[in-house]
Protein backbone atom coordinates (compact mmCIF):
# COMPACT_ATOMS: atom_id res chain seq x y z
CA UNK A 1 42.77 32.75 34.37
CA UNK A 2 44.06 29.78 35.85
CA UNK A 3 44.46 28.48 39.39
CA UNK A 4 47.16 26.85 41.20
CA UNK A 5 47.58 23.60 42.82
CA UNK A 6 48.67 24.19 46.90
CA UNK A 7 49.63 20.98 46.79
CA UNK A 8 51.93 20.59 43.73
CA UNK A 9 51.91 23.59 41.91
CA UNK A 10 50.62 22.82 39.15
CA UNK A 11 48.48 24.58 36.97
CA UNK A 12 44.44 23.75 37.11
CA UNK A 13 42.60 23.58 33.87
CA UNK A 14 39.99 20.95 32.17
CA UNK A 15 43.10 18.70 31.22
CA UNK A 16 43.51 18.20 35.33
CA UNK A 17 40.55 19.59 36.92
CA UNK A 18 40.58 20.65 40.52
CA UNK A 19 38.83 21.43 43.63
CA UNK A 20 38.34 24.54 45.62
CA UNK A 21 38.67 24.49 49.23
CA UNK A 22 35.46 26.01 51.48
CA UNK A 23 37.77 26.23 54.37
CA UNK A 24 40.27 28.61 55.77
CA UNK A 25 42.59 28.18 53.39
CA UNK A 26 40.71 29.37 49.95
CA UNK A 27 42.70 27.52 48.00
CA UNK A 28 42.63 25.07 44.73
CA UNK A 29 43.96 21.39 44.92
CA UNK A 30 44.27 18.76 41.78
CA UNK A 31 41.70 16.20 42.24
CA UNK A 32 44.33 13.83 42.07
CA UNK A 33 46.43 15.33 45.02
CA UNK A 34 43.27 14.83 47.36
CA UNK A 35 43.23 11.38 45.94
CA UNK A 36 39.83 11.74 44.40
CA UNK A 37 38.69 10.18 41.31
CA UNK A 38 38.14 12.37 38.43
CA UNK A 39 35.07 10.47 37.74
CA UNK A 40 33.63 11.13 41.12
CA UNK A 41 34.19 15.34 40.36
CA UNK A 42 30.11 15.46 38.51
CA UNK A 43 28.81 14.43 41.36
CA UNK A 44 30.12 17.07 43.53
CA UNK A 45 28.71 19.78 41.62
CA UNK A 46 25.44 20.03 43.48
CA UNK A 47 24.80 23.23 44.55
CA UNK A 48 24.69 24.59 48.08
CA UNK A 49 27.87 21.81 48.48
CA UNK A 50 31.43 22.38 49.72
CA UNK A 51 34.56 20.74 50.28
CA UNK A 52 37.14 21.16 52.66
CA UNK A 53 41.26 20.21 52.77
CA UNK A 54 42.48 17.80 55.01
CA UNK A 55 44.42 20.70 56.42
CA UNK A 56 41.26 22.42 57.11
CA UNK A 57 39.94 19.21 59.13
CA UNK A 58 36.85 17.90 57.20
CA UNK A 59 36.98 15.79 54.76
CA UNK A 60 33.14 14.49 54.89
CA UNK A 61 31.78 17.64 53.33
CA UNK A 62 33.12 18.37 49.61
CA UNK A 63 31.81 20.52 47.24
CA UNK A 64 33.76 20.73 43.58
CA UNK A 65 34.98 23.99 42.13
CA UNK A 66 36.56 23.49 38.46
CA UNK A 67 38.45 25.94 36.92
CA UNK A 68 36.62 28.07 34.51
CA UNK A 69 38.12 26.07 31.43
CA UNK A 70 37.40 23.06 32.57
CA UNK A 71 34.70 20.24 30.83
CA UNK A 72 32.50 17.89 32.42
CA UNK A 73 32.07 14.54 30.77
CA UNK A 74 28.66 13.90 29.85
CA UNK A 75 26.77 10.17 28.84
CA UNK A 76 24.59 9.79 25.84
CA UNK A 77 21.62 8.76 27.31
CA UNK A 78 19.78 8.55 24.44
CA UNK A 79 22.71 5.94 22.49
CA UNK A 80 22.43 3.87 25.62
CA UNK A 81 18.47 3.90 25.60
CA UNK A 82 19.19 2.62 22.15
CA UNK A 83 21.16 -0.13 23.28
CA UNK A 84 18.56 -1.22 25.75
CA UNK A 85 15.76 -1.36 23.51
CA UNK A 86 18.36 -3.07 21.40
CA UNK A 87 18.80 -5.67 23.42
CA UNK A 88 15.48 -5.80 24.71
CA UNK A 89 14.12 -6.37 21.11
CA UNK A 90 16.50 -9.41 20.87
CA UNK A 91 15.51 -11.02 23.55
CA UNK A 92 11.82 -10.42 23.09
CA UNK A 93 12.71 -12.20 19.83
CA UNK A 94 14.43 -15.39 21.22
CA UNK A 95 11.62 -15.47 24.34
CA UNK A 96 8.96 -15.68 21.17
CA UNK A 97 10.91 -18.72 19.20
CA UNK A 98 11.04 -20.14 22.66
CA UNK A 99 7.46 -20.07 23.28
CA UNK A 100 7.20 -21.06 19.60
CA UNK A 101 8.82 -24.10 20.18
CA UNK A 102 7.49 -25.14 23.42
CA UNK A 103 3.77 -24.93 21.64
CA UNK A 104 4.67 -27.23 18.79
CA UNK A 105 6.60 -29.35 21.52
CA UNK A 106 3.34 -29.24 23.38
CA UNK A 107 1.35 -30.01 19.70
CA UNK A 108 3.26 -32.87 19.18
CA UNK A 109 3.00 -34.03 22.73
CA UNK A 110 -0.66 -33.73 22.51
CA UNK A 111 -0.46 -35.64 19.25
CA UNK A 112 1.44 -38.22 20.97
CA UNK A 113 -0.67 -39.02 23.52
CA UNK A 114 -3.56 -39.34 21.33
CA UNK A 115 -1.73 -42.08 19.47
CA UNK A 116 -0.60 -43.66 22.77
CA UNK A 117 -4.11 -43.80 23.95
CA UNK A 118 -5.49 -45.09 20.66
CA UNK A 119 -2.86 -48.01 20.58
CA UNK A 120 -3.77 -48.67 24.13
CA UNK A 121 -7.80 -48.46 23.39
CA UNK A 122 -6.89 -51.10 20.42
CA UNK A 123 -5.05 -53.44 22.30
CA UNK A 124 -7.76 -53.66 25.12
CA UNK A 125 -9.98 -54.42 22.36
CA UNK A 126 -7.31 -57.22 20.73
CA UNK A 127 -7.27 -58.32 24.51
CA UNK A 128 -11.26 -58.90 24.62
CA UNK A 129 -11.09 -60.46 21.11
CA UNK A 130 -8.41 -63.22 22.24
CA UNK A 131 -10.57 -64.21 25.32
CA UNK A 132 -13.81 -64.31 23.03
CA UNK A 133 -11.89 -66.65 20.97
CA UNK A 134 -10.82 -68.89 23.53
CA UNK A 135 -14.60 -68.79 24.92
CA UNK A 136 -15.56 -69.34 21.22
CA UNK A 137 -13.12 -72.85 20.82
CA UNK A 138 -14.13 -74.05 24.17
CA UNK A 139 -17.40 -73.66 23.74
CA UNK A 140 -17.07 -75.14 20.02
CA UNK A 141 -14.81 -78.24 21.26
CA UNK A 142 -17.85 -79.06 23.96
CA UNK A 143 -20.56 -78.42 21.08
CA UNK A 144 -18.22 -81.10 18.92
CA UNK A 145 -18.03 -83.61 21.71
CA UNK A 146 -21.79 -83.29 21.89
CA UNK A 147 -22.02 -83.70 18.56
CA UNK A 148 -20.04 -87.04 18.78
CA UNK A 149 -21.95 -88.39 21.71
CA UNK A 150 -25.49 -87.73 19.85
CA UNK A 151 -24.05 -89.77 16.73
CA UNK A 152 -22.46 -92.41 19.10
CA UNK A 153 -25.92 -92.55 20.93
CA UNK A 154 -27.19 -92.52 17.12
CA UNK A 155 -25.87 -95.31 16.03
CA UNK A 156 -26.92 -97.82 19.49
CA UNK A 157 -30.33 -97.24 18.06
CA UNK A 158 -29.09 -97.90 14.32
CA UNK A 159 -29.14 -101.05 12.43
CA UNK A 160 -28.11 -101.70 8.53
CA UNK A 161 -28.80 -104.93 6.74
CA UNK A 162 -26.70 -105.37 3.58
CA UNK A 163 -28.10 -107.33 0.80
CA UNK A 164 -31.82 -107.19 0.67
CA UNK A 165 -33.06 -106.82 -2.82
CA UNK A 166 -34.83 -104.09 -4.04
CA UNK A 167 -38.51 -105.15 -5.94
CA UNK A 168 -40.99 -102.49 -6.71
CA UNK A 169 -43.27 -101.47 -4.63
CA UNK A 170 -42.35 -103.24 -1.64
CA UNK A 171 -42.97 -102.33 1.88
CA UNK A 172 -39.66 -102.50 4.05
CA UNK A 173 -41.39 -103.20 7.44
CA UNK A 174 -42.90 -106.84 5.87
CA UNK A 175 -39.54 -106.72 4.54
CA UNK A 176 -38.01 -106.27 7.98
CA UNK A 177 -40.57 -108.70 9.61
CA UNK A 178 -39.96 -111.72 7.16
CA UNK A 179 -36.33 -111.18 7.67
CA UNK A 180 -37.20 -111.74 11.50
CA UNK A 181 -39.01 -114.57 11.31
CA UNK A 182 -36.00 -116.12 9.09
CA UNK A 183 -33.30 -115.50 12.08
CA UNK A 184 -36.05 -116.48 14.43
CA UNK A 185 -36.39 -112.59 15.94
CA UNK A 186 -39.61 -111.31 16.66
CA UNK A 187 -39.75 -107.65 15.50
CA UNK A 188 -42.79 -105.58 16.49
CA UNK A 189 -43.69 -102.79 14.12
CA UNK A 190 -44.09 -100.53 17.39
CA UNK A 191 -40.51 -100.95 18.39
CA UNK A 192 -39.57 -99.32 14.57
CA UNK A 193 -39.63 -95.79 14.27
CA UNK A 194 -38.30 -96.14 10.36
CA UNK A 195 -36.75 -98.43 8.01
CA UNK A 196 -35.69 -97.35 4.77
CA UNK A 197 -33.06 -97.85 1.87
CA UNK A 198 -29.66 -96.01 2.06
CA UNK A 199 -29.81 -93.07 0.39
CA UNK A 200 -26.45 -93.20 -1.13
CA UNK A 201 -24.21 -96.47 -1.73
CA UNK A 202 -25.22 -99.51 -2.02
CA UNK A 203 -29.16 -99.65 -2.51
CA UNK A 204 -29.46 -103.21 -1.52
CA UNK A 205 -28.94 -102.55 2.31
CA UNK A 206 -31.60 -101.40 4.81
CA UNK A 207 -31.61 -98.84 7.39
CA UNK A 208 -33.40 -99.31 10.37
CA UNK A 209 -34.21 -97.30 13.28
CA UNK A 210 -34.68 -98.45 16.46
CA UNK A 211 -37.34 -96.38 18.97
């Protein structure tokens, strides 16, 4: 059987379900009259609730009555536990590629550095090499300027005499000695440390060292 709406009359069923007042008045009212949202009806179907008309002078305590034809919407709970674990599955999957990613970032990173540091370790070492080579030419220019001084120094104490004939046997310090006494020079065999024949050129010329 269906109730009545005080309010407008009209008839109370699960097409416009309604609310039954715990007041004085005992009577049924479309949620809609009351200005209540259908949507909030569910929750006012605890038991041990009630609901009173304005006309009845409390509006804080409400408790639903339907009529007896009336349906309550219901959620899927499981579909949207579904969804969820939908979702959540997705973005388990994108939070792996990202950690994916930042690893080889991090792998190549790595890889990076250990090239950086490699180049750097080599040009330290180019760096020692270039001032071990300008060591090496200073060192080599002063060992050449020696050199030159010793066969400057060399020569003070060197004499050649061009044109002295070569005879067998013949012994270069009389040699020397009668060429002294020619050009009036006294030469003392101590003051000779050796006299000998050019070893390459022109054997007629005599090369004497002086002590």
């Amino acid at each position: 059987m269906s109730s009545i709406c005080k309010k407008c009359a009209g008839t109370i069923n699960k097409k416009s379900p309604g609310l039954f007042c715990a007041g004085d008045c005992r009577a049924f009212y479309h949620s809609k009259c009351v200005q209540l949202p259908t949507s909030a009806l569910p929750a006012l179907t605890t038991p041990g609730s009630y609901w009173k008309c304005a006309d009845c002078r409390d509006v804080s305590d409400c408790s639903v009555i339907i009529a007896a034809d009336s349906e309550v919407p219901s959620c899927d709970i499981s579909s949207i536990l579904k969804s969820i674990q939908s979702e959540l599955s997705a973005l388990n999957s994108k939070y792996n590629n990202i950690i994916q990613s930042v690893n080889t970032c991090t792998l190549k990173l790595a890889d990076f550095e250990q090239s950086l540091n490699f180049l750097n370790e080599k040009y330290k070492e180019i760096d020692t090499l270039k001032a071990e080579n300008i060591s090496l030419r200073a060192d080599l220019t002063e060992m050449s300027k020696a050199v030159h001084n010793l066969e400057q120094r060399g020569r003070l104490q060197n004499l050649e005499i061009q044109g002295v004939p070569q005879v067998e046997n013949e012994n270069l310090f009389a040699v020397l000695k009668d060429i002294g006494d020619v050009i009036k020079c006294s030469i003392n065999e101590e003051d000779i440390e050796v006299v000998h024949r050019v070893a390459h050129g022109n054997k007629s010329s005599l090369q004497v060292f002086y002590k």
